[in-house]
Protein backbone atom coordinates (compact mmCIF):
# COMPACT_ATOMS: atom_id res chain seq x y z
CA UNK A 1 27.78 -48.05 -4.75
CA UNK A 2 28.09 -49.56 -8.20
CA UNK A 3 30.74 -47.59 -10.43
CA UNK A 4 28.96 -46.11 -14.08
CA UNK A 5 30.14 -43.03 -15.77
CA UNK A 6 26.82 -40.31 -17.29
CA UNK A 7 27.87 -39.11 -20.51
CA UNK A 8 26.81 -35.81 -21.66
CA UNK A 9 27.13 -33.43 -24.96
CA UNK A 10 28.68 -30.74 -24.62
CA UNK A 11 29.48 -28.03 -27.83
CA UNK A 12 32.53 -26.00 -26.22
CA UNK A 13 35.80 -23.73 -28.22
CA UNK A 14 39.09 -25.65 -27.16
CA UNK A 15 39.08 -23.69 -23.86
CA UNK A 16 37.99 -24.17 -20.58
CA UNK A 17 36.03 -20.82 -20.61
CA UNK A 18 34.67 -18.18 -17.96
CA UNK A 19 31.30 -19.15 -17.04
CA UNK A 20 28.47 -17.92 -14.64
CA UNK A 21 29.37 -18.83 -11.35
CA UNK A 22 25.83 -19.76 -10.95
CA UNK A 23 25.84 -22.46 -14.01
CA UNK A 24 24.95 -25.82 -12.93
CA UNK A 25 27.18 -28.41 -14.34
CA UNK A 26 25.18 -31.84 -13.08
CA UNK A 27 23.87 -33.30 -9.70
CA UNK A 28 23.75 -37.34 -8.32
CA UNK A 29 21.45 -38.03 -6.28
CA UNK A 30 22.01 -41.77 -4.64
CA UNK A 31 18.66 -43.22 -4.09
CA UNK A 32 19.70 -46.02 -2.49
CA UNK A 33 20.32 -43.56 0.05
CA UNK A 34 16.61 -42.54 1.79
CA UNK A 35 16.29 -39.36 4.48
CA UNK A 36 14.45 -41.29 7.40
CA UNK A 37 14.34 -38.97 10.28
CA UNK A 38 13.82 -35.22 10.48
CA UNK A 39 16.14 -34.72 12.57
CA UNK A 40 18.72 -35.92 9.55
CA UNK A 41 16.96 -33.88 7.24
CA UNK A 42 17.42 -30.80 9.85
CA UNK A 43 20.80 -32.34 10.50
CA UNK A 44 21.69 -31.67 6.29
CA UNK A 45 20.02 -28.30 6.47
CA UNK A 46 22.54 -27.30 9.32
CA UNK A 47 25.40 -28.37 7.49
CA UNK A 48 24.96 -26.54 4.34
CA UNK A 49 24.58 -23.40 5.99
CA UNK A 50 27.93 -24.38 7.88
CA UNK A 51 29.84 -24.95 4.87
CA UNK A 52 28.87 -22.32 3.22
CA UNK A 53 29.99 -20.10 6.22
CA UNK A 54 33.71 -21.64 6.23
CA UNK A 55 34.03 -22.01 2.47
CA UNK A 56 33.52 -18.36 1.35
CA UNK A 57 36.73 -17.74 3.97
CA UNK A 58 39.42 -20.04 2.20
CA UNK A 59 37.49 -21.53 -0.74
CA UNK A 60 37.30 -25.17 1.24
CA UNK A 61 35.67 -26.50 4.02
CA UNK A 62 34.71 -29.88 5.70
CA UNK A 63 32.55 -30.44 8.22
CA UNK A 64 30.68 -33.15 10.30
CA UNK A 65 27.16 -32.18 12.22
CA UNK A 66 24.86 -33.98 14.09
CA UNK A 67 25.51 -37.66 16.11
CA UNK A 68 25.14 -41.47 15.89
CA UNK A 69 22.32 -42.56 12.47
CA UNK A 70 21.54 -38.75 12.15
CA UNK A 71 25.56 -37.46 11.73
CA UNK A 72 25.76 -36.23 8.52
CA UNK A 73 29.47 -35.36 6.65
CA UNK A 74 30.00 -32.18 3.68
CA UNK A 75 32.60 -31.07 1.98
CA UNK A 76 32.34 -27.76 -0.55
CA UNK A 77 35.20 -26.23 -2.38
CA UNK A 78 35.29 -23.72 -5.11
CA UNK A 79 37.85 -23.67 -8.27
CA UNK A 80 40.76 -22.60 -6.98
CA UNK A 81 41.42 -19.61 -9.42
CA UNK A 82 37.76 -18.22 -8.84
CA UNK A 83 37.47 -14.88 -6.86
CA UNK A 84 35.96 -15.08 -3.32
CA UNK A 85 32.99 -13.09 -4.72
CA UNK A 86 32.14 -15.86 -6.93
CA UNK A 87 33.24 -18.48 -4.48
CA UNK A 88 30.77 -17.13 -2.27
CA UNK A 89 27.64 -16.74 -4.94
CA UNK A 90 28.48 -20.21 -6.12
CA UNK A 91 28.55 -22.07 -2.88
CA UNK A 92 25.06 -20.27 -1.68
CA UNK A 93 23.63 -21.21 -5.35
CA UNK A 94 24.79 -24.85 -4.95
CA UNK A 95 23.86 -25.32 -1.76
CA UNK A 96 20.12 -24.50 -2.43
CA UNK A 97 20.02 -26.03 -5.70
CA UNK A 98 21.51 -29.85 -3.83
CA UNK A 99 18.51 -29.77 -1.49
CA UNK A 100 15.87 -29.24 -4.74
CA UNK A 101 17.09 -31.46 -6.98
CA UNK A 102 18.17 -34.44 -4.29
CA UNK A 103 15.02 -33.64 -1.24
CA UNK A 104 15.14 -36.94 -0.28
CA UNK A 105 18.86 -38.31 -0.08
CA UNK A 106 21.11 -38.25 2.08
CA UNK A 107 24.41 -38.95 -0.29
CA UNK A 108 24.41 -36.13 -2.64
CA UNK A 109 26.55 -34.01 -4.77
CA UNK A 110 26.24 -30.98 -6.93
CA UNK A 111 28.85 -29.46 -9.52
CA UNK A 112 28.95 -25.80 -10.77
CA UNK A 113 32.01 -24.47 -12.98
CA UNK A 114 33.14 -22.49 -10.06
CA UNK A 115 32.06 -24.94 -6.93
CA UNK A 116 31.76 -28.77 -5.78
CA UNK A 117 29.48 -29.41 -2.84
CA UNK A 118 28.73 -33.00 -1.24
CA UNK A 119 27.20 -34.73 1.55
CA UNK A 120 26.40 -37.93 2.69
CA UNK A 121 26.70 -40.20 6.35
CA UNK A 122 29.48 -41.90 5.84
CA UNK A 123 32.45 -40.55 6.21
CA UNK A 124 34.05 -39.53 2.67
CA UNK A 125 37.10 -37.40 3.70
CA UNK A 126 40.44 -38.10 2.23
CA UNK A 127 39.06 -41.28 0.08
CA UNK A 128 39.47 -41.29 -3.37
CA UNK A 129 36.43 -41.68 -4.70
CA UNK A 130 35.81 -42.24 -8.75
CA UNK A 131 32.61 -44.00 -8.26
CA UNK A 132 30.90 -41.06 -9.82
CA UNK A 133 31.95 -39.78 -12.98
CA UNK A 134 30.17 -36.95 -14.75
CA UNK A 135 32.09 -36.74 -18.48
CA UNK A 136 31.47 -33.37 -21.28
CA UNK A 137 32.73 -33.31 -24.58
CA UNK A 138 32.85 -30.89 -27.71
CA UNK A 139 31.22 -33.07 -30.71
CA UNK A 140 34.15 -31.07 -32.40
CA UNK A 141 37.48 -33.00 -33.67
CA UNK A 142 40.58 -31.45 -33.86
CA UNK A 143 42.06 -31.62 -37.36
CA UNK A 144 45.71 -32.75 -36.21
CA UNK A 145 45.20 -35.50 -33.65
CA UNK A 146 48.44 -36.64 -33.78
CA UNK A 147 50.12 -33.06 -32.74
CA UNK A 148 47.11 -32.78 -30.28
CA UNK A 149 46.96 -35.77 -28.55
CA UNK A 150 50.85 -35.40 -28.10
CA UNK A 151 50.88 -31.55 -27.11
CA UNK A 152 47.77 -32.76 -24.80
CA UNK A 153 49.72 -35.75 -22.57
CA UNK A 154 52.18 -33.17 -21.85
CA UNK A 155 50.75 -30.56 -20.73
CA UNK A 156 48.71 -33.44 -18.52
CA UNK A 157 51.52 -34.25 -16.88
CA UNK A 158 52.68 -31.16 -16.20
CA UNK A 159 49.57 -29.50 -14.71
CA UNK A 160 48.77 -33.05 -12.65
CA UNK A 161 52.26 -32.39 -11.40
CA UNK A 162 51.54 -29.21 -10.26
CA UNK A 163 47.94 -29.98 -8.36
CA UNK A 164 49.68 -32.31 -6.01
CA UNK A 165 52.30 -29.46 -5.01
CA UNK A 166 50.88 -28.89 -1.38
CA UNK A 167 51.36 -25.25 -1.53
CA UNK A 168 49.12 -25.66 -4.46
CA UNK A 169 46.01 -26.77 -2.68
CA UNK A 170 45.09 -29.41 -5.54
CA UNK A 171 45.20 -26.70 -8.38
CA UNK A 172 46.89 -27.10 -11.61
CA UNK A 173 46.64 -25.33 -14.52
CA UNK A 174 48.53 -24.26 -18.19
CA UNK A 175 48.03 -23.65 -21.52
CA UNK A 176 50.47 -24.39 -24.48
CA UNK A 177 50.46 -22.37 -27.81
CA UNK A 178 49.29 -25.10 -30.88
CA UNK A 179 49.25 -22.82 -33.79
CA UNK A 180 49.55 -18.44 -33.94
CA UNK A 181 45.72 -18.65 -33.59
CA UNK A 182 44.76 -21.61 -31.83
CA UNK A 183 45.94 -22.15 -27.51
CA UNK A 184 45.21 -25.49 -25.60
CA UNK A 185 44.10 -24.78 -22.21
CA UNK A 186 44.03 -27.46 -19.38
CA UNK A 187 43.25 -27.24 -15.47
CA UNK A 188 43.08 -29.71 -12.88
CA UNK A 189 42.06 -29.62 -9.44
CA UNK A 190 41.22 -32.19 -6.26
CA UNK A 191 39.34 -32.25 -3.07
CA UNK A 192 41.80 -30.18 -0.49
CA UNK A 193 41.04 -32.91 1.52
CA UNK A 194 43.15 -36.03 -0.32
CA UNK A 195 47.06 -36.63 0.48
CA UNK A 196 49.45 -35.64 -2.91
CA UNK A 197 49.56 -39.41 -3.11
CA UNK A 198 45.93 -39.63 -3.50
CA UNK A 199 45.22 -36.88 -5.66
CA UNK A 200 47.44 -37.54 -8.27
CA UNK A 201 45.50 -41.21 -8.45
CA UNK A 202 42.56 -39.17 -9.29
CA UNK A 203 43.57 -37.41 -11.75
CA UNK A 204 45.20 -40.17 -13.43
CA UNK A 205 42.00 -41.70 -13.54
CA UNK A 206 39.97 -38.59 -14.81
CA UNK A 207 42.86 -38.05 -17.38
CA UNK A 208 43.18 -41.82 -18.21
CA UNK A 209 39.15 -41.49 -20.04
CA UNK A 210 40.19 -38.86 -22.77
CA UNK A 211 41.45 -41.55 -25.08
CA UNK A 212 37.75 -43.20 -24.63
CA UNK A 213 35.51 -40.79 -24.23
CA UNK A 214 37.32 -37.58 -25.72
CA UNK A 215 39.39 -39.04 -28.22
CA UNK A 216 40.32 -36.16 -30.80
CA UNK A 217 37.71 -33.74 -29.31
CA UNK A 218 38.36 -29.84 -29.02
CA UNK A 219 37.12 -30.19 -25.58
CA UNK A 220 36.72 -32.78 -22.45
CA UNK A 221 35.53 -32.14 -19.05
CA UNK A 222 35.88 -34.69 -16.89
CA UNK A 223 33.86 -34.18 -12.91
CA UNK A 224 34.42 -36.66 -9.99
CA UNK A 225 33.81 -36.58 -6.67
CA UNK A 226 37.36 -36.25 -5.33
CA UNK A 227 38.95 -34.43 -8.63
């Protein structure tokens, strides 16, 4: 799959803010990537409902169903400081919504603030994959760049060092006091299913595009498949 980054607006405070569970973030759909058999269609409709069953119990789940052209791989996982309750409504929410917006794929992915679902037939888990990258920003600049951009690497580093913690389960997360009325907030999370090793590549990539894309800005959200 060719590599190309989306780029959308997005106005946003310099927070990553409580959301509805239910708000859809973005979708890919891989057309190069046709349904041609019912059975795989049938296949994709079984897996959902699979991993929405396993995700609601630990927030992650990967699964494999059906054999040979029709076997079809998922993963879903929710944010990692989400409630189960909201786990649970997100994953259900996402998991109709993928089969609506992408009816005739078979590579898919859908993001939610609280929830990452994706399938496809080859088989994805543990692979980096940056091939996708879905980038938000806050039109917004900050008026001292210099302090920012400095107070912002840090607290980068710190919260990537965190996510690759494996009692951690890919989630890192701080904020760091810029002024008596103004906090920076920052979190970071992978796929459960990548090695330390592989994780903290990902988010070096995903952290590596704020001096392109969100040089300066309030606010950057940066979605990938893997992180």
């Amino acid at each position: 799959m060719a590599s190309f980054h989306r780029l959308l607006l997005l106005f946003t405070i310099l927070c990553i803010c409580t959301a509805e569970s239910a708000e859809l973030w973005s979708q890919f759909c891989n057309h190069n990537s046709q349904i041609n058999s019912t059975q795989l269609s049938a296949n994709i409709d079984s897996l959902l409902a699979e991993l929405m069953s396993g995700t609601v119990q630990n927030g992650f789940s990967t699964i494999s169903y059906g054999k040979a052209e029709d076997q079809v791989f998922g993963l879903a996982q929710c944010r990692g400081d989400v409630s189960s309750e909201d786990c649970s409504s997100c994953v259900e929410d996402a998991s109709k919504q993928i089969r609506k917006l992408c009816p005739s794929q078979s590579d898919a992915r859908i993001w939610y603030d609280y929830c990452f679902i994706r399938y496809g037939t080859n088989k994805f888990f543990g692979q980096v994959d940056t091939s996708v990258g879905i980038i938000f920003y806050n039109v917004e600049n900050v008026t001292d760049p210099d302090s920012f951009n400095k107070e912002l690497a840090s607290l980068s580093d710190k919260i990537s060092s965190e996510a690759v913690k494996p009692g951690n389960k890919g989630l890192g997360r701080g904020k760091k006091q810029l002024s008596p009325f103004l906090t920076l907030y920052e979190l970071a999370q992978c796929t459960r299913d990548l090695s330390p090793l592989s994780c903290d590549q990902c988010l070096a990539i995903a952290i590596g595009n704020f001096p392109t894309f969100c040089n300066n800005k309030k606010g950057c959200r940066v979605l990938y498949s893997s992180c």
